[in-house]
C-alpha atoms as a PDB file:
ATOM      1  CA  UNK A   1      15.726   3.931   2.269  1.00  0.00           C
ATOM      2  CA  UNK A   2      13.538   5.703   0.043  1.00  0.00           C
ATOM      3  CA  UNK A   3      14.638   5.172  -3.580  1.00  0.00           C
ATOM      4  CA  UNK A   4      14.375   6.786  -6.668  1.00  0.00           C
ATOM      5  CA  UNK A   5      14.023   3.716  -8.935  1.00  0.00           C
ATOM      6  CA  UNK A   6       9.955   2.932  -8.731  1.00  0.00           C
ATOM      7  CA  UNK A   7       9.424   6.935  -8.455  1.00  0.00           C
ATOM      8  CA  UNK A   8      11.286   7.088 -11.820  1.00  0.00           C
ATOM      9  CA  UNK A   9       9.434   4.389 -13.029  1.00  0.00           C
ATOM     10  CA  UNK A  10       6.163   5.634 -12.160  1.00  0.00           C
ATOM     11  CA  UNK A  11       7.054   9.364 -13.593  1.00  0.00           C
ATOM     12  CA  UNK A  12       7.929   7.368 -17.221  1.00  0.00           C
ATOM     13  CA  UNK A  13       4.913   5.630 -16.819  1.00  0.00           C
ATOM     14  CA  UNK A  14       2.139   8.428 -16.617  1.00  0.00           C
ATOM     15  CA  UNK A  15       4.041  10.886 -18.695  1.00  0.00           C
ATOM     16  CA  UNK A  16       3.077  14.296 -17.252  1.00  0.00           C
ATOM     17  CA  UNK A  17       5.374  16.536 -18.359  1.00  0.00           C
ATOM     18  CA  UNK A  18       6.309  17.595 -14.505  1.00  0.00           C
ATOM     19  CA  UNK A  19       9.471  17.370 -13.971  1.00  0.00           C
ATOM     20  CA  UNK A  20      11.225  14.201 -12.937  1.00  0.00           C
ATOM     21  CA  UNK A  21      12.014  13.427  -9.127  1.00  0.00           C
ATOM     22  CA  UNK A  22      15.432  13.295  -7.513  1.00  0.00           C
ATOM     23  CA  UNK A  23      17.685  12.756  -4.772  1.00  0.00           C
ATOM     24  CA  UNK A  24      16.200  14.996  -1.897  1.00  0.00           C
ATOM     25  CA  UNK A  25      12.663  15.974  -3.414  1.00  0.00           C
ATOM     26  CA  UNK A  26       9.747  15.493  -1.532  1.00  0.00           C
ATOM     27  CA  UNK A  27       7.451  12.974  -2.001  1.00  0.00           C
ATOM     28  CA  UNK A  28       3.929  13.911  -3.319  1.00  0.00           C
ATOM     29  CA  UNK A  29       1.181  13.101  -1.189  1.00  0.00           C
ATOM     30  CA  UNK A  30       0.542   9.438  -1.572  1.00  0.00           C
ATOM     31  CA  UNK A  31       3.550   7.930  -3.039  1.00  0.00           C
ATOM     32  CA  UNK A  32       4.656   6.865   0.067  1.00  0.00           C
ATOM     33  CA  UNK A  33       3.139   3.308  -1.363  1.00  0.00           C
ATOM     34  CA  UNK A  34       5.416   3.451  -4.333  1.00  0.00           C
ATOM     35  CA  UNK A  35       8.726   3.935  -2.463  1.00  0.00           C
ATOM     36  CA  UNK A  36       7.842   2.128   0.137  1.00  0.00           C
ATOM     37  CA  UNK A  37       6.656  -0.951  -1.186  1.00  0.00           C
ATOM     38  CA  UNK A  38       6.024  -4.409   0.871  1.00  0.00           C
ATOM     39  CA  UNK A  39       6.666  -6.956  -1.396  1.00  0.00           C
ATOM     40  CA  UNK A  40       5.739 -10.453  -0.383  1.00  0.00           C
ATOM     41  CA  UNK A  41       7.682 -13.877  -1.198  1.00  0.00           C
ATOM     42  CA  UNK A  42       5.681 -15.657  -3.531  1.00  0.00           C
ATOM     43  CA  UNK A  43       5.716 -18.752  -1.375  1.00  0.00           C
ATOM     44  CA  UNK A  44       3.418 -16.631   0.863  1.00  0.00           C
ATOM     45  CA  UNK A  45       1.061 -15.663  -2.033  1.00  0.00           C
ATOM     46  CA  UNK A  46      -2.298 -17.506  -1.943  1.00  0.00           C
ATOM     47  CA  UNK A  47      -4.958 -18.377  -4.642  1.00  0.00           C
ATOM     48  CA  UNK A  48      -6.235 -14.591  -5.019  1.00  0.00           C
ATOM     49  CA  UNK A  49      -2.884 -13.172  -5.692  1.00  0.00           C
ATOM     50  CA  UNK A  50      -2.718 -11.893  -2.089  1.00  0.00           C
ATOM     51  CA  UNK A  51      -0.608 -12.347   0.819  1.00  0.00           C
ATOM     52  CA  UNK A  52      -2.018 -14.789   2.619  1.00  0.00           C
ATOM     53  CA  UNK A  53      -4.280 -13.497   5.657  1.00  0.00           C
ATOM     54  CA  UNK A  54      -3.623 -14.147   9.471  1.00  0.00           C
ATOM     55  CA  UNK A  55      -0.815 -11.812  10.399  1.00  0.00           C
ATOM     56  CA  UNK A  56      -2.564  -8.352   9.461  1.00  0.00           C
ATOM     57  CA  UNK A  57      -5.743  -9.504   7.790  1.00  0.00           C
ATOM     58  CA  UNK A  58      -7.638 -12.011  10.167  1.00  0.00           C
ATOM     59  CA  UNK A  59      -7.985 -15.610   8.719  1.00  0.00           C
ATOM     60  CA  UNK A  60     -10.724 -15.867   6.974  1.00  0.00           C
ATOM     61  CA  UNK A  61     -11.464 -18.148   3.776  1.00  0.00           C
ATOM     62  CA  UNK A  62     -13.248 -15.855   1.636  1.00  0.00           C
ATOM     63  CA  UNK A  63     -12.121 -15.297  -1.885  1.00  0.00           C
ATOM     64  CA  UNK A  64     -12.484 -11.913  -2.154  1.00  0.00           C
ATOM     65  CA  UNK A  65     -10.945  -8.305  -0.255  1.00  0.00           C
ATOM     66  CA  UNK A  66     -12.268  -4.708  -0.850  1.00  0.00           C
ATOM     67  CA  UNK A  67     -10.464  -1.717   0.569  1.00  0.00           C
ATOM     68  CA  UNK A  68     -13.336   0.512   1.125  1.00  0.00           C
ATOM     69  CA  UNK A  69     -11.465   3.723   2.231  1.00  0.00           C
ATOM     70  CA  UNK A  70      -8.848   4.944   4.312  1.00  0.00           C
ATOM     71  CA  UNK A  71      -7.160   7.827   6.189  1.00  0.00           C
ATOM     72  CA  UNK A  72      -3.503   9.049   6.104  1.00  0.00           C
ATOM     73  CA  UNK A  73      -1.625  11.291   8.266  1.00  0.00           C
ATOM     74  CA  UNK A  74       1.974  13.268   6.743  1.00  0.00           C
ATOM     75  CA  UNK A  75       3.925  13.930  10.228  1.00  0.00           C
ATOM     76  CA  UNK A  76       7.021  14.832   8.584  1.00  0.00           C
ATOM     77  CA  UNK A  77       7.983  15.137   4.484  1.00  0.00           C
ATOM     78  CA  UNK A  78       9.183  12.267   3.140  1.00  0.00           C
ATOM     79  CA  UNK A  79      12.458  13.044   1.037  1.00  0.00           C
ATOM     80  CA  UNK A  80      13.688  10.416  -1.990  1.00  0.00           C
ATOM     81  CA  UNK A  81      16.902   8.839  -0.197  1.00  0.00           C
ATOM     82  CA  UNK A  82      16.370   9.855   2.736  1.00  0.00           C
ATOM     83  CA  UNK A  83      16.186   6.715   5.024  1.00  0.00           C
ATOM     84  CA  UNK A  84      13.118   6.484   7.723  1.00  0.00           C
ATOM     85  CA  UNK A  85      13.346   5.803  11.063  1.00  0.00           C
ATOM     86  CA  UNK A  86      10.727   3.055  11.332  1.00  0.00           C
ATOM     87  CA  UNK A  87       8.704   1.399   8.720  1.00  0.00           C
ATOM     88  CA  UNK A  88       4.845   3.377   8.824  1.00  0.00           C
ATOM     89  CA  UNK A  89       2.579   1.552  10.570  1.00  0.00           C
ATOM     90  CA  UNK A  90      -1.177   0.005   9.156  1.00  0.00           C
ATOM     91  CA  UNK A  91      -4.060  -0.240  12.136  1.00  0.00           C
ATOM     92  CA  UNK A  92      -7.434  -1.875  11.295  1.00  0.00           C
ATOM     93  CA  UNK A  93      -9.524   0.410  12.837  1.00  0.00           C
ATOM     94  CA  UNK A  94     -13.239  -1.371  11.683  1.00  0.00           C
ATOM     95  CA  UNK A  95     -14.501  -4.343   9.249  1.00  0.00           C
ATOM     96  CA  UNK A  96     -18.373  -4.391   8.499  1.00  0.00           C
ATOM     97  CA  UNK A  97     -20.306  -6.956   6.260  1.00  0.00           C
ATOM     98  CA  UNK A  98     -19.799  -6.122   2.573  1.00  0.00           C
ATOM     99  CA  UNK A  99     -23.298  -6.857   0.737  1.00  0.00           C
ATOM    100  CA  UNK A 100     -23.322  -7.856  -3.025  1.00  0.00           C
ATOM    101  CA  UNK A 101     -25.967  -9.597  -4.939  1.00  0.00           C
ATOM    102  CA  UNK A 102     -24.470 -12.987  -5.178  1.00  0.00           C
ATOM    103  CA  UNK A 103     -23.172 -12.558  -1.704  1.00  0.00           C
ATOM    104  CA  UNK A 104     -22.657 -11.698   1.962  1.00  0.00           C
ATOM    105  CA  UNK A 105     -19.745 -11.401   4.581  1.00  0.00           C
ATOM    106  CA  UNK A 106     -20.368 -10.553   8.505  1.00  0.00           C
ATOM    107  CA  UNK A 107     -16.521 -10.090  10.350  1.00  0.00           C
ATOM    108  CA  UNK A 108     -15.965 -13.015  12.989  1.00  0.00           C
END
């Protein structure tokens, strides 16, 4: 179910002057992550404040993750309670070694 609550939230939050949201609006492009959130139980939070890796992120013990950049694709509106099909799906379609000066990581 998409719901209205976090949109709402969002819209008091930035203060645009648009007008507000509601039942049957489209979503903007984007905001798919804010009515659609995946919130994780905290006992499966780990030291960096992230879910910890090995079911979509490999297992890796670095302290650190960087989303670089990312594509996505609008097959069909998305409409505030409305209820979806099936949840969207994520693919990892590359990693490459991120370079900094105190540091280095190749993928396994």
């Amino acid at each position: 179910m998409v719901e209205s609550a976090p949109l709402a939230a969002f819209q008091a939050l930035v203060d645009d002057g648009l007008p507000r949201l509601g039942a049957g609006d489209e979503l903007p492009p984007l905001w798919h992550w804010l009515a659609l959130p995946r919130w994780s139980p905290a006992s499966s939070i780990g030291e960096d404040g992230h879910p910890r890796r090995g079911s979509f992120l490999p297992p890796i013990e670095l302290p650190r993750q960087m989303f670089a950049g990312g594509e996505v694709t609008r097959h069909a509106p998305i409409t505030i309670d409305s209820t979806l099909p099936a949840r969207p799906r994520s693919v990892v379609w590359s990693t490459s070694t991120a370079v900094r000066a105190s540091s280095s990581w190749s993928p396994p």
